[in-house]
PDB file of N, CA and C in Angstrom:
ATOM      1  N   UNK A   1      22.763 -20.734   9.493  1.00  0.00           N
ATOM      2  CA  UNK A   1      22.823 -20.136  10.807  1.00  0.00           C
ATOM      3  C   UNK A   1      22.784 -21.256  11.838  1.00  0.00           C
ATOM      4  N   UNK A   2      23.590 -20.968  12.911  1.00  0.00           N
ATOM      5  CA  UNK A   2      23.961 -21.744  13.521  1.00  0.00           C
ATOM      6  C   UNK A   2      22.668 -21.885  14.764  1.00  0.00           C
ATOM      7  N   UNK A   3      21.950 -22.596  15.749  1.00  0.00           N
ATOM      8  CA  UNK A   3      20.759 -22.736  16.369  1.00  0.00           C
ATOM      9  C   UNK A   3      21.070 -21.788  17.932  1.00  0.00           C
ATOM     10  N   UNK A   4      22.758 -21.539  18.254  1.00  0.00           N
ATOM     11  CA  UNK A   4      22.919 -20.681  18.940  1.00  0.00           C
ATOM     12  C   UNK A   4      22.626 -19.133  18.538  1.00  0.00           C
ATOM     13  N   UNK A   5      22.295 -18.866  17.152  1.00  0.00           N
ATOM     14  CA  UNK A   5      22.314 -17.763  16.726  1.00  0.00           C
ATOM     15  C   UNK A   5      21.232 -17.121  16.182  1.00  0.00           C
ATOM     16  N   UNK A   6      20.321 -18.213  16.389  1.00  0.00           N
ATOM     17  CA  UNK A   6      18.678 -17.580  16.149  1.00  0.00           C
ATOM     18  C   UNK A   6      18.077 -16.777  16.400  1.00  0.00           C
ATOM     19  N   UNK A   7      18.695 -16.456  17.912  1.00  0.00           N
ATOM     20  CA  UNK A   7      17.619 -15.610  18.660  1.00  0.00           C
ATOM     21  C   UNK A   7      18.543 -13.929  18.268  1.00  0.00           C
ATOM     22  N   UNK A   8      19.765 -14.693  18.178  1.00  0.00           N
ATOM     23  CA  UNK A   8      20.255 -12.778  18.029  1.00  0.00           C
ATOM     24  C   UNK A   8      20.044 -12.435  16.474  1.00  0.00           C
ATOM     25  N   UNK A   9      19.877 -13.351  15.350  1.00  0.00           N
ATOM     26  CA  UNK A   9      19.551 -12.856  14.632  1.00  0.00           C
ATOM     27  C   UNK A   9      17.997 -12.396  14.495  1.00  0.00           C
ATOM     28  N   UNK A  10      17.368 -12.760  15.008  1.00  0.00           N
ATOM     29  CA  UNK A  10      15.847 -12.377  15.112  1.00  0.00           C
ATOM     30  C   UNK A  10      15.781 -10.987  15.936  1.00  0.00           C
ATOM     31  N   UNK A  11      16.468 -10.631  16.738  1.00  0.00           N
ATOM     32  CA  UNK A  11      16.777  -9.365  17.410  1.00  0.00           C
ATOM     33  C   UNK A  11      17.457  -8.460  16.702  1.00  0.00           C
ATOM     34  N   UNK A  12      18.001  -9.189  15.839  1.00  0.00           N
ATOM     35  CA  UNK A  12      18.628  -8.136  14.677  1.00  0.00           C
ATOM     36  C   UNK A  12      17.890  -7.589  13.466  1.00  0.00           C
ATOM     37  N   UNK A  13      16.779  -8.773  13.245  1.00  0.00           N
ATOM     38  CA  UNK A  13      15.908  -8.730  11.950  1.00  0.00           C
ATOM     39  C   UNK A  13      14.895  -7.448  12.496  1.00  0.00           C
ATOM     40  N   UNK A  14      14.487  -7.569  13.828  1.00  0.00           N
ATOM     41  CA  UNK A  14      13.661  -7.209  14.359  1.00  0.00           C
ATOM     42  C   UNK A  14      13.541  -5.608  14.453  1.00  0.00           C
ATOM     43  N   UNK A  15      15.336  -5.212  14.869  1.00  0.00           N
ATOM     44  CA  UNK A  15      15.938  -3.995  15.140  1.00  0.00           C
ATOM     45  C   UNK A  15      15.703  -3.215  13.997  1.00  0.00           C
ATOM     46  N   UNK A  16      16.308  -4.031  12.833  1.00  0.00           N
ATOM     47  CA  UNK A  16      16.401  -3.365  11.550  1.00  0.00           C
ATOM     48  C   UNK A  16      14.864  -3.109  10.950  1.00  0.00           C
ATOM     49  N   UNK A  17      14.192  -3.842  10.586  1.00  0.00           N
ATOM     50  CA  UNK A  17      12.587  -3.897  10.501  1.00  0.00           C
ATOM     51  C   UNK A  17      11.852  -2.044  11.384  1.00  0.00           C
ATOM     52  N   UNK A  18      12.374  -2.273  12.480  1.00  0.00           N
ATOM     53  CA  UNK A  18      11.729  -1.217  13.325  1.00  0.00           C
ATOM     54  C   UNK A  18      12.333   0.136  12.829  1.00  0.00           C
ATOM     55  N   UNK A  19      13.383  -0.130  12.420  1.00  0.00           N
ATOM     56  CA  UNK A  19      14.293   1.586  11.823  1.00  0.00           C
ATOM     57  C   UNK A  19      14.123   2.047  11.061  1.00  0.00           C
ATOM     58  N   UNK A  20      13.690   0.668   9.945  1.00  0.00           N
ATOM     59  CA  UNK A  20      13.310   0.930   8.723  1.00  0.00           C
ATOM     60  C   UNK A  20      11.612   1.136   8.422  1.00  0.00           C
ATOM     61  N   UNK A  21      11.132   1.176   9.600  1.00  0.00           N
ATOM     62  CA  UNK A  21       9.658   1.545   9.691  1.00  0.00           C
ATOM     63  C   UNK A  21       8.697   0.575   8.724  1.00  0.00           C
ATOM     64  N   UNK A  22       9.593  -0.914   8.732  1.00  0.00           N
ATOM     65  CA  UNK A  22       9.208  -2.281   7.448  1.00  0.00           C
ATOM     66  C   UNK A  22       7.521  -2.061   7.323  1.00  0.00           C
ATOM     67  N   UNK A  23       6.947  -2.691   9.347  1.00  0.00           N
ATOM     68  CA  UNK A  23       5.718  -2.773   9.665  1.00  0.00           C
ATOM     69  C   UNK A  23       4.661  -1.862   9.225  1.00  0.00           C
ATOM     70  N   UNK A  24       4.879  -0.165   8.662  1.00  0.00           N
ATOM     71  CA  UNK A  24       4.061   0.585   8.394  1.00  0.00           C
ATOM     72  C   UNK A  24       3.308   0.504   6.943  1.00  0.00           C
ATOM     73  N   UNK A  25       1.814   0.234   7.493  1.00  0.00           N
ATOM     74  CA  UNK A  25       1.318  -0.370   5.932  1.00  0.00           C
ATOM     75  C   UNK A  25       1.083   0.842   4.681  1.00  0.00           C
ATOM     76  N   UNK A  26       1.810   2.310   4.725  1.00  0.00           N
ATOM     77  CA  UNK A  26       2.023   3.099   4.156  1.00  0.00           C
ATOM     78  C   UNK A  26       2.837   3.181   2.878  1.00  0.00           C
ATOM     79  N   UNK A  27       3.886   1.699   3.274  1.00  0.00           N
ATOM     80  CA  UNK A  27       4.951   1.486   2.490  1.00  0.00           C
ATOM     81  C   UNK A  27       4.398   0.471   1.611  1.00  0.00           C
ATOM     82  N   UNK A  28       3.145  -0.432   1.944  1.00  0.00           N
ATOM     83  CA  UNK A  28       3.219  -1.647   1.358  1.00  0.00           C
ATOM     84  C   UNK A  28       2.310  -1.127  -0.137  1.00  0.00           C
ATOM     85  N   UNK A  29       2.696  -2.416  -0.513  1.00  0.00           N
ATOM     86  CA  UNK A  29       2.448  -2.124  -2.386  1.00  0.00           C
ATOM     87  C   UNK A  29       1.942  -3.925  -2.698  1.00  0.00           C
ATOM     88  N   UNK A  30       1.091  -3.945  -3.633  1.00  0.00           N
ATOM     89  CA  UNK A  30       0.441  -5.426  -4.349  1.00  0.00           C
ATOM     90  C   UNK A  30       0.039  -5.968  -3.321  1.00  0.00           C
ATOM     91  N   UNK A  31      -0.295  -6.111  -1.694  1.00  0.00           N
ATOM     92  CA  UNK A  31      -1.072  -6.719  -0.941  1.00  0.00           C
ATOM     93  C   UNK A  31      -1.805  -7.114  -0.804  1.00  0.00           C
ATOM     94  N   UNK A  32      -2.568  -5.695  -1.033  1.00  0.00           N
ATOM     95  CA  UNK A  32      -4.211  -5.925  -1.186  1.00  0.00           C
ATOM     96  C   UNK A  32      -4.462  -5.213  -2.490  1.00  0.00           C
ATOM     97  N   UNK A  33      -3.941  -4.397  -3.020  1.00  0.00           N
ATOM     98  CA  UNK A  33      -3.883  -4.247  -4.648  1.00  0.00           C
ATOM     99  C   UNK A  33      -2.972  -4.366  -4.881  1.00  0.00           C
ATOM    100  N   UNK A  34      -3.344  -5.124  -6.718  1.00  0.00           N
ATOM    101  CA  UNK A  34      -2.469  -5.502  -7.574  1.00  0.00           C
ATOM    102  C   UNK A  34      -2.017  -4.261  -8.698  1.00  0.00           C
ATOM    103  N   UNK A  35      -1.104  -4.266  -8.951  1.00  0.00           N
ATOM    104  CA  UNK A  35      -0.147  -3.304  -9.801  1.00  0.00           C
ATOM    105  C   UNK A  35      -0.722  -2.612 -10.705  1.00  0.00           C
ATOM    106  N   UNK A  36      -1.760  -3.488 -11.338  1.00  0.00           N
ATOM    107  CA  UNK A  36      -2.509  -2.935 -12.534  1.00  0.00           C
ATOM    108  C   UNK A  36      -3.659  -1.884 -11.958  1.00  0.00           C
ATOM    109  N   UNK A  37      -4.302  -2.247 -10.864  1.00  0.00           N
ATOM    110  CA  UNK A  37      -5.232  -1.513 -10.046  1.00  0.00           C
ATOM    111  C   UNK A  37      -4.195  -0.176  -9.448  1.00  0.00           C
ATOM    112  N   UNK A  38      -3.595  -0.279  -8.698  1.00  0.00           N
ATOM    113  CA  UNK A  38      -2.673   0.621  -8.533  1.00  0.00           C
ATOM    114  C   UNK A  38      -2.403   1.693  -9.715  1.00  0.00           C
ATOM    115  N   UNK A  39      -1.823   1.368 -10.804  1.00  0.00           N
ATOM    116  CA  UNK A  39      -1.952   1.881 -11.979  1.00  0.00           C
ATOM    117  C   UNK A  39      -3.072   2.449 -12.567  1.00  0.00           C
ATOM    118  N   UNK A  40      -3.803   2.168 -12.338  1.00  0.00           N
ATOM    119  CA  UNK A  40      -5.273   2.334 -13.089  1.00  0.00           C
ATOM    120  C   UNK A  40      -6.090   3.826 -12.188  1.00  0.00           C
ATOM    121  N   UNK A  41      -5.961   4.063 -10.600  1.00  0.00           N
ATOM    122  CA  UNK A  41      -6.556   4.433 -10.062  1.00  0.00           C
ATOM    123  C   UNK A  41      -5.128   5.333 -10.008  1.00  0.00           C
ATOM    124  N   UNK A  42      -3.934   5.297 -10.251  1.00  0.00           N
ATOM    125  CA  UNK A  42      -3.063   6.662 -10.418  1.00  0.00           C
ATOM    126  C   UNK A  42      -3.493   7.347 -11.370  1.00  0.00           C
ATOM    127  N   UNK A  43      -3.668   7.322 -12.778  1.00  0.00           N
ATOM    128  CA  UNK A  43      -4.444   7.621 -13.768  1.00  0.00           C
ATOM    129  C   UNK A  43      -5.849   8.079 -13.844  1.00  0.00           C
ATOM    130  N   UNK A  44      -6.578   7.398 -12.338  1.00  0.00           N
ATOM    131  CA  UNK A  44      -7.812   8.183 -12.996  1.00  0.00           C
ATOM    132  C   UNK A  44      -7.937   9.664 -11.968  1.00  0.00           C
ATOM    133  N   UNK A  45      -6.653  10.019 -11.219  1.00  0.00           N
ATOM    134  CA  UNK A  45      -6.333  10.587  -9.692  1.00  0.00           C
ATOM    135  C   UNK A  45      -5.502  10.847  -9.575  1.00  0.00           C
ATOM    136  N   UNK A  46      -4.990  11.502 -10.444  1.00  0.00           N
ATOM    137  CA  UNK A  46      -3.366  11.868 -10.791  1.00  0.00           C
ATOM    138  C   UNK A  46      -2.785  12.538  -9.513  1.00  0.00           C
ATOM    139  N   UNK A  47      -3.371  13.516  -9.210  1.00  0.00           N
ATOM    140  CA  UNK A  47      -3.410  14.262  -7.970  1.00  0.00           C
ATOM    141  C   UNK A  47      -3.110  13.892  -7.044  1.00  0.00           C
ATOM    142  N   UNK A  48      -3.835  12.628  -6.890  1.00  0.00           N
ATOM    143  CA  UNK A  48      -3.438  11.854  -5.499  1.00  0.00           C
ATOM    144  C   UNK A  48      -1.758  11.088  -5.069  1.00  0.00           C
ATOM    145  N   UNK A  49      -1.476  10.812  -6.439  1.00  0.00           N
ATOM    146  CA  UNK A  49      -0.118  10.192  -6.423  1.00  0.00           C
ATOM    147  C   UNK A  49      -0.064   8.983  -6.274  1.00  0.00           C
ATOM    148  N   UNK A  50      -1.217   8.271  -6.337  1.00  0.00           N
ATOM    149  CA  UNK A  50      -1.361   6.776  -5.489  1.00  0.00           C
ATOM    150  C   UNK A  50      -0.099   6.149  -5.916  1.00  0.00           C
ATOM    151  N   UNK A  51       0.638   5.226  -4.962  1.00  0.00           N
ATOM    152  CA  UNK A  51       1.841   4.223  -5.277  1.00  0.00           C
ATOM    153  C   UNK A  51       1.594   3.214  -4.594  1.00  0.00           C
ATOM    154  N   UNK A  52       0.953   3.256  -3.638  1.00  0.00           N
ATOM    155  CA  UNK A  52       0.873   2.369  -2.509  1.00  0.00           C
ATOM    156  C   UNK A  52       0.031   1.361  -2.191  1.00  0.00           C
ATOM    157  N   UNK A  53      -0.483   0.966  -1.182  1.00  0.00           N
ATOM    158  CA  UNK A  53      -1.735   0.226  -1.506  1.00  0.00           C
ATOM    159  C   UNK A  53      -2.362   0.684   0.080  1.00  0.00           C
ATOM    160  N   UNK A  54      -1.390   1.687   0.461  1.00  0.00           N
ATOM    161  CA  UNK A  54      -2.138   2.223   1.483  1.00  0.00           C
ATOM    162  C   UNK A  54      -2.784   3.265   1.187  1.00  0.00           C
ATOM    163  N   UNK A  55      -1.650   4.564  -0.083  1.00  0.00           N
ATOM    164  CA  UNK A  55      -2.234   5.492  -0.764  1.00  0.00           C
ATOM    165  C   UNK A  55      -3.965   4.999  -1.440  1.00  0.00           C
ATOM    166  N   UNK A  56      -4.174   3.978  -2.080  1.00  0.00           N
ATOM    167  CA  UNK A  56      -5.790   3.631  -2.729  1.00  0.00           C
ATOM    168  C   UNK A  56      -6.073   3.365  -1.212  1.00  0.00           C
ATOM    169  N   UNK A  57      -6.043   2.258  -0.390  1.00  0.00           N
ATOM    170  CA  UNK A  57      -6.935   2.093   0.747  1.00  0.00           C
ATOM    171  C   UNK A  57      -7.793   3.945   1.615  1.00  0.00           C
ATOM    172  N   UNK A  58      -6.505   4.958   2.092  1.00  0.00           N
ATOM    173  CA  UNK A  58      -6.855   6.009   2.089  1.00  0.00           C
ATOM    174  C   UNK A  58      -8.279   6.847   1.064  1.00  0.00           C
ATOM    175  N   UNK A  59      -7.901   6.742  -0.234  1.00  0.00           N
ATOM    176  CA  UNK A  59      -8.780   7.007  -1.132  1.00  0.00           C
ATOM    177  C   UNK A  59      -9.837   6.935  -1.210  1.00  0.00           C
ATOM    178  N   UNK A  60     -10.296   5.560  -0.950  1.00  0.00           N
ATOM    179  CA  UNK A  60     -11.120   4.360  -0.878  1.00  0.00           C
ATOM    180  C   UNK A  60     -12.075   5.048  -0.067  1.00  0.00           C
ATOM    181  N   UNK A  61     -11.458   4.947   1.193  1.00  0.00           N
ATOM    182  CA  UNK A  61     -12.135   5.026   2.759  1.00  0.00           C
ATOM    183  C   UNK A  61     -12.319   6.463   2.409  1.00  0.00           C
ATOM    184  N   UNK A  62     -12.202   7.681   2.080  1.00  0.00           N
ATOM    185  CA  UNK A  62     -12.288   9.189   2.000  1.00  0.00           C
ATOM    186  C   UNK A  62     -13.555   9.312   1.133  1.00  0.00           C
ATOM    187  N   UNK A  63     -13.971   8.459  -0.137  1.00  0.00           N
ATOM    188  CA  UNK A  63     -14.830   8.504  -0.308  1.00  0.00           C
ATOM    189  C   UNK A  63     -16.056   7.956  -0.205  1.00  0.00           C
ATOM    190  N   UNK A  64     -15.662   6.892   0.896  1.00  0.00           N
ATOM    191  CA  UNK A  64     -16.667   6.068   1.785  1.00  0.00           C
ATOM    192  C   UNK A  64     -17.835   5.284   0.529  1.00  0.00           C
ATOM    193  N   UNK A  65     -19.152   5.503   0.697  1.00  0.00           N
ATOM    194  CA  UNK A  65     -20.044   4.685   0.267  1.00  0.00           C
ATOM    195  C   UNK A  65     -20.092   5.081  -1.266  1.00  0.00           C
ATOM    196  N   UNK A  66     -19.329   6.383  -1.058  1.00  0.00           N
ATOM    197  CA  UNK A  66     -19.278   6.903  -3.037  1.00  0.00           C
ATOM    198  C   UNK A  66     -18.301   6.581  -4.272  1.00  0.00           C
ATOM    199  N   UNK A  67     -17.164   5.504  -3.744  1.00  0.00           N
ATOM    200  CA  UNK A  67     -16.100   5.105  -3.944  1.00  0.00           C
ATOM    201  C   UNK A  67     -16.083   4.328  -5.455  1.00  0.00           C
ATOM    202  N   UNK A  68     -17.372   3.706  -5.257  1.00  0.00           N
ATOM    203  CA  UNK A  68     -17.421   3.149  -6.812  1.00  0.00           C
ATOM    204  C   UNK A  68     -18.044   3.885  -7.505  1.00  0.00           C
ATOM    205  N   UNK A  69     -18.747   4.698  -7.079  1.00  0.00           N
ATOM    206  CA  UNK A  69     -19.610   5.776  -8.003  1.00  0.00           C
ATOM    207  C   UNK A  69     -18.674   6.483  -8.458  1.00  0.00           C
ATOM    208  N   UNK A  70     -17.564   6.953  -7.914  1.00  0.00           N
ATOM    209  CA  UNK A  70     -16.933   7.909  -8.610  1.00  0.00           C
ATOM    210  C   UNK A  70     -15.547   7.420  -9.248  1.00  0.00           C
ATOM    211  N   UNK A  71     -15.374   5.976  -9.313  1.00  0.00           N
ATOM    212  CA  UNK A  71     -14.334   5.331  -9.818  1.00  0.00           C
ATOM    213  C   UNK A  71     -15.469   5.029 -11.263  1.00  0.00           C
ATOM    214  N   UNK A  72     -16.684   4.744 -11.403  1.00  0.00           N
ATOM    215  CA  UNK A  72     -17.152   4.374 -12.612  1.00  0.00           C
ATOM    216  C   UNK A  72     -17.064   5.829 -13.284  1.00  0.00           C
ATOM    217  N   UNK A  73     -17.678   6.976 -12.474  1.00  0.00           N
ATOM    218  CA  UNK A  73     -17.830   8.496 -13.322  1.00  0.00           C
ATOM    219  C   UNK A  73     -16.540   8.564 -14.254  1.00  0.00           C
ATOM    220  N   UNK A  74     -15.191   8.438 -13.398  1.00  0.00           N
ATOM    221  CA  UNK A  74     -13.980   9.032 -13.828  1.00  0.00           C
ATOM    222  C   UNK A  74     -13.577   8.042 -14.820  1.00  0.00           C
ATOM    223  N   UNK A  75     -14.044   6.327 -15.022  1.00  0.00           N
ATOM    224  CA  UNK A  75     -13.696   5.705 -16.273  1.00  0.00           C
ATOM    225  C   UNK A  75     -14.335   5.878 -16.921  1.00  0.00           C
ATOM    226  N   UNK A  76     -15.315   6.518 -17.099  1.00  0.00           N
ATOM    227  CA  UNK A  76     -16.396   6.900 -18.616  1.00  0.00           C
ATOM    228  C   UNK A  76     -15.852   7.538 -18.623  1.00  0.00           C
ATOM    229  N   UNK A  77     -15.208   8.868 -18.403  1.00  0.00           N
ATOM    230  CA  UNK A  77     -14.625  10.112 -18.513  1.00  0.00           C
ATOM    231  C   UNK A  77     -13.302   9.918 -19.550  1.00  0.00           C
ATOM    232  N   UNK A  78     -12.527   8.112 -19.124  1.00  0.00           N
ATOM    233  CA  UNK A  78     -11.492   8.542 -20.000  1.00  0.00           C
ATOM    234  C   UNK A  78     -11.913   7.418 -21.106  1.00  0.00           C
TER     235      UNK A  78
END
């Protein structure tokens, strides 16, 4: 890319990013969990559908201070 063309491609990256709703951390995945965790907590929460790493963050936060208590209950369980 040429140094005249920086700025419109950054207005372009920018455009597209915003349409495609890139920024919404709903979409993001392995960030802050890794694949196997992701996996692990679809399985023990089928229900929930987790894919995301916003889907577990949600989770997480819903069951507030009980979050590991009931992530240990549901792995003795399987």
């Amino acid at each position: 890319m040429k140094n005249d063309q920086v700025l419109l491609a950054g207005l372009l990256a920018a455009k597209a990013k915003s349409e495609a709703d890139y920024d919404n951390p709903k979409w993001y995945r392995n960030i802050i969990f890794d694949e196997d965790f992701l996996n692990k907590l679809s399985q023990l929460f089928p229900k929930r559908r987790i894919k995301t790493d916003y889907d577990a963050t949600k989770l997480i936060e819903e069951f507030g201070d009980n979050a590991l208590i009931e992530l240990q209950k549901r792995m003795e369980k399987k």
